[in-house]
PDB file of N, CA and C in Angstrom:
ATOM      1  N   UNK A   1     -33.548-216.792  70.618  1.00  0.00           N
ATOM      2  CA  UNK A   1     -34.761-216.423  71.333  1.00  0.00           C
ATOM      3  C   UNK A   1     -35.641-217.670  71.462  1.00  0.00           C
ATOM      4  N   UNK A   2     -35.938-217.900  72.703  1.00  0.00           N
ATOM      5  CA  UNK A   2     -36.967-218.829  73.135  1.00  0.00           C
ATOM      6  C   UNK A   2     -38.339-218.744  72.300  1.00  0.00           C
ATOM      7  N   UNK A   3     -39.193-219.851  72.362  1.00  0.00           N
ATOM      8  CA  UNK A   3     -40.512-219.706  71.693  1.00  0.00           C
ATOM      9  C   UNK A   3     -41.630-218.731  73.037  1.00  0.00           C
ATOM     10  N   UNK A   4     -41.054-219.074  73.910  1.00  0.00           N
ATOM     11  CA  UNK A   4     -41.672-218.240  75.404  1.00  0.00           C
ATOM     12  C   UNK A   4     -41.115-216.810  75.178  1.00  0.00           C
ATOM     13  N   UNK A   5     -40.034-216.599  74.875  1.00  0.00           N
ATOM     14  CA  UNK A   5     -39.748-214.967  74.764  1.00  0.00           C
ATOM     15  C   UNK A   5     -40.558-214.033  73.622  1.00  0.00           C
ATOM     16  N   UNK A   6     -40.367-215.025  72.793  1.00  0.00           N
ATOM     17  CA  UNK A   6     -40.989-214.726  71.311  1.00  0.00           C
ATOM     18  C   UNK A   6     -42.112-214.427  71.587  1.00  0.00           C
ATOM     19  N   UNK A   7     -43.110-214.927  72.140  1.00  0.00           N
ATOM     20  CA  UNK A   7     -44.457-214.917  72.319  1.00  0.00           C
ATOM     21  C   UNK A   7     -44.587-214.128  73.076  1.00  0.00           C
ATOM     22  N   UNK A   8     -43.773-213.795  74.416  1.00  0.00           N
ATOM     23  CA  UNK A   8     -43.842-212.160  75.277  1.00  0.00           C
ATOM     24  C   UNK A   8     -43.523-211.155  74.388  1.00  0.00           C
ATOM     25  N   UNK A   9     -42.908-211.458  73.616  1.00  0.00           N
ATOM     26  CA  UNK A   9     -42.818-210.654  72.918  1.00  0.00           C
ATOM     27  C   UNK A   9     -43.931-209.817  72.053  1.00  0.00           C
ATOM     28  N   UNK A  10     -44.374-210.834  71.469  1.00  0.00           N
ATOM     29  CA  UNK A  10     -45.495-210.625  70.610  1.00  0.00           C
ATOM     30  C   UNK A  10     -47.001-210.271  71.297  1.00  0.00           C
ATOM     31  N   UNK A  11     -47.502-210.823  72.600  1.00  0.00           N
ATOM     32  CA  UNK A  11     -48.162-210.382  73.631  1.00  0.00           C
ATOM     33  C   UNK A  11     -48.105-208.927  73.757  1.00  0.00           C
ATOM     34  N   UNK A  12     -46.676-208.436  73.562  1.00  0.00           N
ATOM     35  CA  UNK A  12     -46.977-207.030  73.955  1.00  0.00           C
ATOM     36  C   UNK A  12     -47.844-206.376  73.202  1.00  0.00           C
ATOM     37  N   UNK A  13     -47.756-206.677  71.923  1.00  0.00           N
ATOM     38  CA  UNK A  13     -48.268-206.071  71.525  1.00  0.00           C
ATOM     39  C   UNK A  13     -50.019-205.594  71.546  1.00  0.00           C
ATOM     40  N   UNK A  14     -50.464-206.589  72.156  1.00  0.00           N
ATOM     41  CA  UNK A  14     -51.624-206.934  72.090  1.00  0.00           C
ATOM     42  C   UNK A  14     -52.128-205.665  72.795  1.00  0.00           C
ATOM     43  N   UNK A  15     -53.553-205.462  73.264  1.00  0.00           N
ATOM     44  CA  UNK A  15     -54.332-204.196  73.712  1.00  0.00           C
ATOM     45  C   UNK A  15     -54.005-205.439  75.301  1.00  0.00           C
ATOM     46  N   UNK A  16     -53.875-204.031  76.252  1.00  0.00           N
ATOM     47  CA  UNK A  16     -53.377-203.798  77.656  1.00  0.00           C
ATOM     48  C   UNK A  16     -54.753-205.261  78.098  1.00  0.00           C
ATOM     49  N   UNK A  17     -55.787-205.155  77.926  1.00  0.00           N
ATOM     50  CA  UNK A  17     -57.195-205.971  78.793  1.00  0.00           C
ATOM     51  C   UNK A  17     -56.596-207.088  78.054  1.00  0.00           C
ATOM     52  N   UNK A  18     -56.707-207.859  76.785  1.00  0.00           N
ATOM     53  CA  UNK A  18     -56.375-208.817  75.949  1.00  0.00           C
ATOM     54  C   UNK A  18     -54.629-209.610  76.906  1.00  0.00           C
ATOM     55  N   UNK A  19     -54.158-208.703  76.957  1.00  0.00           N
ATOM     56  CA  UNK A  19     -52.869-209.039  78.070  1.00  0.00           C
ATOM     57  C   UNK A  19     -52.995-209.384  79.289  1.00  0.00           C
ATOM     58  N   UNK A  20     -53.344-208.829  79.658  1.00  0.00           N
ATOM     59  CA  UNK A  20     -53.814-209.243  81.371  1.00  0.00           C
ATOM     60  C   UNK A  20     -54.576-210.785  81.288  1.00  0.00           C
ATOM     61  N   UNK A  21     -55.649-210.742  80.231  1.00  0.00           N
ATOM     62  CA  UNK A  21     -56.552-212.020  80.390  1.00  0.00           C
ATOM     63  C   UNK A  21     -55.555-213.308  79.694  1.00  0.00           C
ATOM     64  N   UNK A  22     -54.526-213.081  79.221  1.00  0.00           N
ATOM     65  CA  UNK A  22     -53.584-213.994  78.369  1.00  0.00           C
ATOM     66  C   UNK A  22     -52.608-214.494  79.589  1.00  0.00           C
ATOM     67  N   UNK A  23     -52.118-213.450  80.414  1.00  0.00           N
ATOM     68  CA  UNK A  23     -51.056-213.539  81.948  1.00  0.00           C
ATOM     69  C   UNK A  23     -52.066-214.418  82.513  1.00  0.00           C
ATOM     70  N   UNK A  24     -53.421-214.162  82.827  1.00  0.00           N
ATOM     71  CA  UNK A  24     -54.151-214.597  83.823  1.00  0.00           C
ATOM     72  C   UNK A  24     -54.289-216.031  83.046  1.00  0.00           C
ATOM     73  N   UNK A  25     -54.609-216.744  82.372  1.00  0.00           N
ATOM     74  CA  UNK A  25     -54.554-218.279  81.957  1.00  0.00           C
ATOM     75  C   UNK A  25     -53.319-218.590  81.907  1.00  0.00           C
ATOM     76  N   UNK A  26     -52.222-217.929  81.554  1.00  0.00           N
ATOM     77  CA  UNK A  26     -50.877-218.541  81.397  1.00  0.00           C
ATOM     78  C   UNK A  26     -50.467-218.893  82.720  1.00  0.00           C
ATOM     79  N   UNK A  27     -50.625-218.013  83.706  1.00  0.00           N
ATOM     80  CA  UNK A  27     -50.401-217.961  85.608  1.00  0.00           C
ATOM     81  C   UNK A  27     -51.456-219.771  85.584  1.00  0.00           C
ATOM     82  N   UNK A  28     -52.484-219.638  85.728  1.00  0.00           N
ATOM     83  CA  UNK A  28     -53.242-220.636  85.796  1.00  0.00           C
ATOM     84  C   UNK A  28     -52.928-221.788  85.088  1.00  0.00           C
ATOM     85  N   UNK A  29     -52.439-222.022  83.595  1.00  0.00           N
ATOM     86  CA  UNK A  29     -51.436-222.902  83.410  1.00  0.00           C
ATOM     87  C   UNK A  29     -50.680-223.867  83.945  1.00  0.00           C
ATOM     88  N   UNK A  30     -49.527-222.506  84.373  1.00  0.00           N
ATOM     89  CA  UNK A  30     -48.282-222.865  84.803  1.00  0.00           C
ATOM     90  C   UNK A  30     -48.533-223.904  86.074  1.00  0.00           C
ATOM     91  N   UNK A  31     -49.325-223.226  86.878  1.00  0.00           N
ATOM     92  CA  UNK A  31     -49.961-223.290  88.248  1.00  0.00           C
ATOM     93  C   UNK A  31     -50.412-224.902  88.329  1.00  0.00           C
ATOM     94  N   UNK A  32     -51.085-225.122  87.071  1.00  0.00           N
ATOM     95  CA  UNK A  32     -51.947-226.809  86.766  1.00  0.00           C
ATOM     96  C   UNK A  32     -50.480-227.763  86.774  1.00  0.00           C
ATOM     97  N   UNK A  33     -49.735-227.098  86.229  1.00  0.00           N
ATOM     98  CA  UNK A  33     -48.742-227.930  85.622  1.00  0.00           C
ATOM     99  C   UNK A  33     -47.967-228.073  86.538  1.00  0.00           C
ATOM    100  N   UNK A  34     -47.391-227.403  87.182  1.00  0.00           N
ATOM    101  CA  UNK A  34     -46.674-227.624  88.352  1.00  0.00           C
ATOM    102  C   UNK A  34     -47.181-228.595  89.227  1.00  0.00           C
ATOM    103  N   UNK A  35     -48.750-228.229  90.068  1.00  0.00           N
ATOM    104  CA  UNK A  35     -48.880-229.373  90.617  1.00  0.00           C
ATOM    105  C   UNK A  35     -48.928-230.583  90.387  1.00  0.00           C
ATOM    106  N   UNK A  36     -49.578-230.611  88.947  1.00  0.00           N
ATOM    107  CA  UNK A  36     -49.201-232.525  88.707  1.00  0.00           C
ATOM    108  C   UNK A  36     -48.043-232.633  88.458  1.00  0.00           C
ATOM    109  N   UNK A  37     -46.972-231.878  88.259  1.00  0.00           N
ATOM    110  CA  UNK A  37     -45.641-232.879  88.103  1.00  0.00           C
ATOM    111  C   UNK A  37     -45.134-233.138  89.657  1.00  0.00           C
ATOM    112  N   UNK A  38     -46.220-232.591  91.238  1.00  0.00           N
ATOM    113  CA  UNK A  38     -45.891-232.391  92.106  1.00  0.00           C
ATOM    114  C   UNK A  38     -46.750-233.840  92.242  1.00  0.00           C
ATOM    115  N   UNK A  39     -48.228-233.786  92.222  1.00  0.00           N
ATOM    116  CA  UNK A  39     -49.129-235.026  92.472  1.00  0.00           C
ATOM    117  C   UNK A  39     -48.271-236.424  91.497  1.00  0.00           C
ATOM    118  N   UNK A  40     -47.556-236.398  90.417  1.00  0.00           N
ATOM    119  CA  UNK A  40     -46.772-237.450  90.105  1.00  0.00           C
ATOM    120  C   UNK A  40     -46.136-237.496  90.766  1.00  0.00           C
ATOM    121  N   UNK A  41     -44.438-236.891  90.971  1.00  0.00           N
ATOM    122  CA  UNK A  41     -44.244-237.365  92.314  1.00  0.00           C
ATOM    123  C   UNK A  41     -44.134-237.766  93.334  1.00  0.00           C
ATOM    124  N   UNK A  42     -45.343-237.572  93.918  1.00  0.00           N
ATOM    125  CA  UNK A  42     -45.658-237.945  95.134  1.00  0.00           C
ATOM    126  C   UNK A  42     -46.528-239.702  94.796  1.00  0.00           C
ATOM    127  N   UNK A  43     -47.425-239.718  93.454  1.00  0.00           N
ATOM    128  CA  UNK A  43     -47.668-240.642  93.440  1.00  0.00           C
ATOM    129  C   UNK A  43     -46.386-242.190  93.116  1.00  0.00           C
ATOM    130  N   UNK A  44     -45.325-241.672  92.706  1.00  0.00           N
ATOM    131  CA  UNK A  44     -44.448-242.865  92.481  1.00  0.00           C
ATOM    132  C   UNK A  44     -43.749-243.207  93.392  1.00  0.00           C
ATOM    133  N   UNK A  45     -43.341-242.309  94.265  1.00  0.00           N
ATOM    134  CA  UNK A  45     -42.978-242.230  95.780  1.00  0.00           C
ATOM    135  C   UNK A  45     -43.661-243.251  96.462  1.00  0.00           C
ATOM    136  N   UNK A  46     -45.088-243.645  96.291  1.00  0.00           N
ATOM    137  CA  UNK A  46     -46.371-244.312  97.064  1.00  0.00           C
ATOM    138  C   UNK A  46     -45.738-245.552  96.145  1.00  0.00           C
ATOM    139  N   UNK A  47     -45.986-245.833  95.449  1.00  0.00           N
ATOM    140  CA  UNK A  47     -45.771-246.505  94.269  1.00  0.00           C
ATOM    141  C   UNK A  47     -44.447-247.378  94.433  1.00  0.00           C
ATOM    142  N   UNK A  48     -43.463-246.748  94.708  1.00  0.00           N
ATOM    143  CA  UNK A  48     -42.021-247.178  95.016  1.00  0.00           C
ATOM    144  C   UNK A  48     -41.878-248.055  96.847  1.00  0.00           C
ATOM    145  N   UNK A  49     -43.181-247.448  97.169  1.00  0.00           N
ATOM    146  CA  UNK A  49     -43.206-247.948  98.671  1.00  0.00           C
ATOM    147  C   UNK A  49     -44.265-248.924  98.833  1.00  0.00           C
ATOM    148  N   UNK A  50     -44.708-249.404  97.700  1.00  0.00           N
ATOM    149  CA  UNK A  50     -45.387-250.671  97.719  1.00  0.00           C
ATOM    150  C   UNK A  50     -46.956-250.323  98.397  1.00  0.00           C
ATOM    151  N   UNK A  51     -47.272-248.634  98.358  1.00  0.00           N
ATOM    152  CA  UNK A  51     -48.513-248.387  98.866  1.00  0.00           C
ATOM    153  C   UNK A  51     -49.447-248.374  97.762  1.00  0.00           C
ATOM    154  N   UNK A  52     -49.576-248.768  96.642  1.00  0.00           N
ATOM    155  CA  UNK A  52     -50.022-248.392  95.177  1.00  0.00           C
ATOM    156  C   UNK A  52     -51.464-249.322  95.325  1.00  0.00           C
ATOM    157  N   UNK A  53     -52.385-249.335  94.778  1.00  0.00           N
ATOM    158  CA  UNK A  53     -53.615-250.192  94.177  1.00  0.00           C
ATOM    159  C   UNK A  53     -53.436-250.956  93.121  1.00  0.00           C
ATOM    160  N   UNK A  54     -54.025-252.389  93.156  1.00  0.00           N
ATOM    161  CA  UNK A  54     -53.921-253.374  92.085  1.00  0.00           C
ATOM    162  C   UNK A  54     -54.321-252.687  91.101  1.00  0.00           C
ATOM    163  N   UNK A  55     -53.501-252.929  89.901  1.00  0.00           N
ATOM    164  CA  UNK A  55     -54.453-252.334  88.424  1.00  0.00           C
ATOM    165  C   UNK A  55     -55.534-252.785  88.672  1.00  0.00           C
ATOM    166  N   UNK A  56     -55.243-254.317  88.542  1.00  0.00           N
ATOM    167  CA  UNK A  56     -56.820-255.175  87.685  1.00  0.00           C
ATOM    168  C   UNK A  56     -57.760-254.788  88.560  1.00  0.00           C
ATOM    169  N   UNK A  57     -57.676-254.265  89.877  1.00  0.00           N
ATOM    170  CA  UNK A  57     -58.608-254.135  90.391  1.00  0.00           C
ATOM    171  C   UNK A  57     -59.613-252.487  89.889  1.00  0.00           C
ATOM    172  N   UNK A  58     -58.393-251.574  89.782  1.00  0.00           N
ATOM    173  CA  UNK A  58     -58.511-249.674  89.252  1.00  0.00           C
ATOM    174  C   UNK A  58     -59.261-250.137  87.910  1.00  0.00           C
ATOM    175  N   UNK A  59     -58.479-251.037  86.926  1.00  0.00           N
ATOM    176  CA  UNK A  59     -59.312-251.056  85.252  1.00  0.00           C
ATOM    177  C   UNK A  59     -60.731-251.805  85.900  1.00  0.00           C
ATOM    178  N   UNK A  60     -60.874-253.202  86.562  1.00  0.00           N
ATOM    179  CA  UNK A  60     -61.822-253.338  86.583  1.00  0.00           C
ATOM    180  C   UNK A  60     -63.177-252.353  87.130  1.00  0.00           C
ATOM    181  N   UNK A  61     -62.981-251.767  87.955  1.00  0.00           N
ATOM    182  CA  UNK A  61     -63.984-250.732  88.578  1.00  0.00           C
ATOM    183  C   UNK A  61     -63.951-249.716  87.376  1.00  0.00           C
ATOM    184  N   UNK A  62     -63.065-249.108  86.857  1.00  0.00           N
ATOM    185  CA  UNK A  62     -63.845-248.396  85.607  1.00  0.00           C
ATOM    186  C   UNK A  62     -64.761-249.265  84.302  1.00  0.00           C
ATOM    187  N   UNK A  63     -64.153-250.267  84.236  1.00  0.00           N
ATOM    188  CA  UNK A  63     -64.603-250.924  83.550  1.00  0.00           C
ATOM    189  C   UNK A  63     -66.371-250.973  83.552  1.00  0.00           C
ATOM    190  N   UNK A  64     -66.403-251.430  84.868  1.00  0.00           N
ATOM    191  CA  UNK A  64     -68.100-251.664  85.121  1.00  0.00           C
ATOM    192  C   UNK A  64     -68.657-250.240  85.366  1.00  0.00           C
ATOM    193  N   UNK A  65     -67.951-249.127  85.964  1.00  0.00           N
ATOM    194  CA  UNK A  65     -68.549-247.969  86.118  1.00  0.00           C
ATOM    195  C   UNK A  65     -68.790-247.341  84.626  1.00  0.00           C
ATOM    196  N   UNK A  66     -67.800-247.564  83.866  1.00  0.00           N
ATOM    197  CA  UNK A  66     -67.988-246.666  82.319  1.00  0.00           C
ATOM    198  C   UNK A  66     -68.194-248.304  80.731  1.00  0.00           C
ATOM    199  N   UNK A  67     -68.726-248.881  81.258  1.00  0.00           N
ATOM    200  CA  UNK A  67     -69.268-249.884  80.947  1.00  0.00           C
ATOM    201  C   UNK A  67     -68.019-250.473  79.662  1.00  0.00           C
ATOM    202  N   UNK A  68     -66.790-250.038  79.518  1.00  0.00           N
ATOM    203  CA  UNK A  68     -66.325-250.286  78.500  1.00  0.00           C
ATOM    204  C   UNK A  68     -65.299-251.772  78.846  1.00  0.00           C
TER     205      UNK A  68
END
């Protein structure tokens, strides 16, 4: 048994409202996660095509914006 089954598992048990609000962040989760492994992707793709931004230039602008 998966640690994901296990835990549906154990979910059931929970009171019916407590469930729904546990589906509803897990949906929302999943949902986060998917797209950034979609926005990575797409960013190395850019990246691989020589469309990317200088670091020194990305660290320097945080640098002076977050003073570190």
């Amino acid at each position: 048994m998966t640690k994901l089954e296990r835990a549906v598992r154990e979910a059931e048990q929970l009171p019916a409202e407590m469930r729904e609000q546990l589906g509803e962040q897990l949906l929302h989760y999943i949902h986060k996660y998917l797209a950034l492994g979609d926005d990575l992707d797409a960013a190395a793709k850019e990246l691989d095509a020589g469309l990317g931004i200088d670091g020194r230039k990305v660290f320097a602008s945080l640098k002076a914006r977050y003073g570190a």
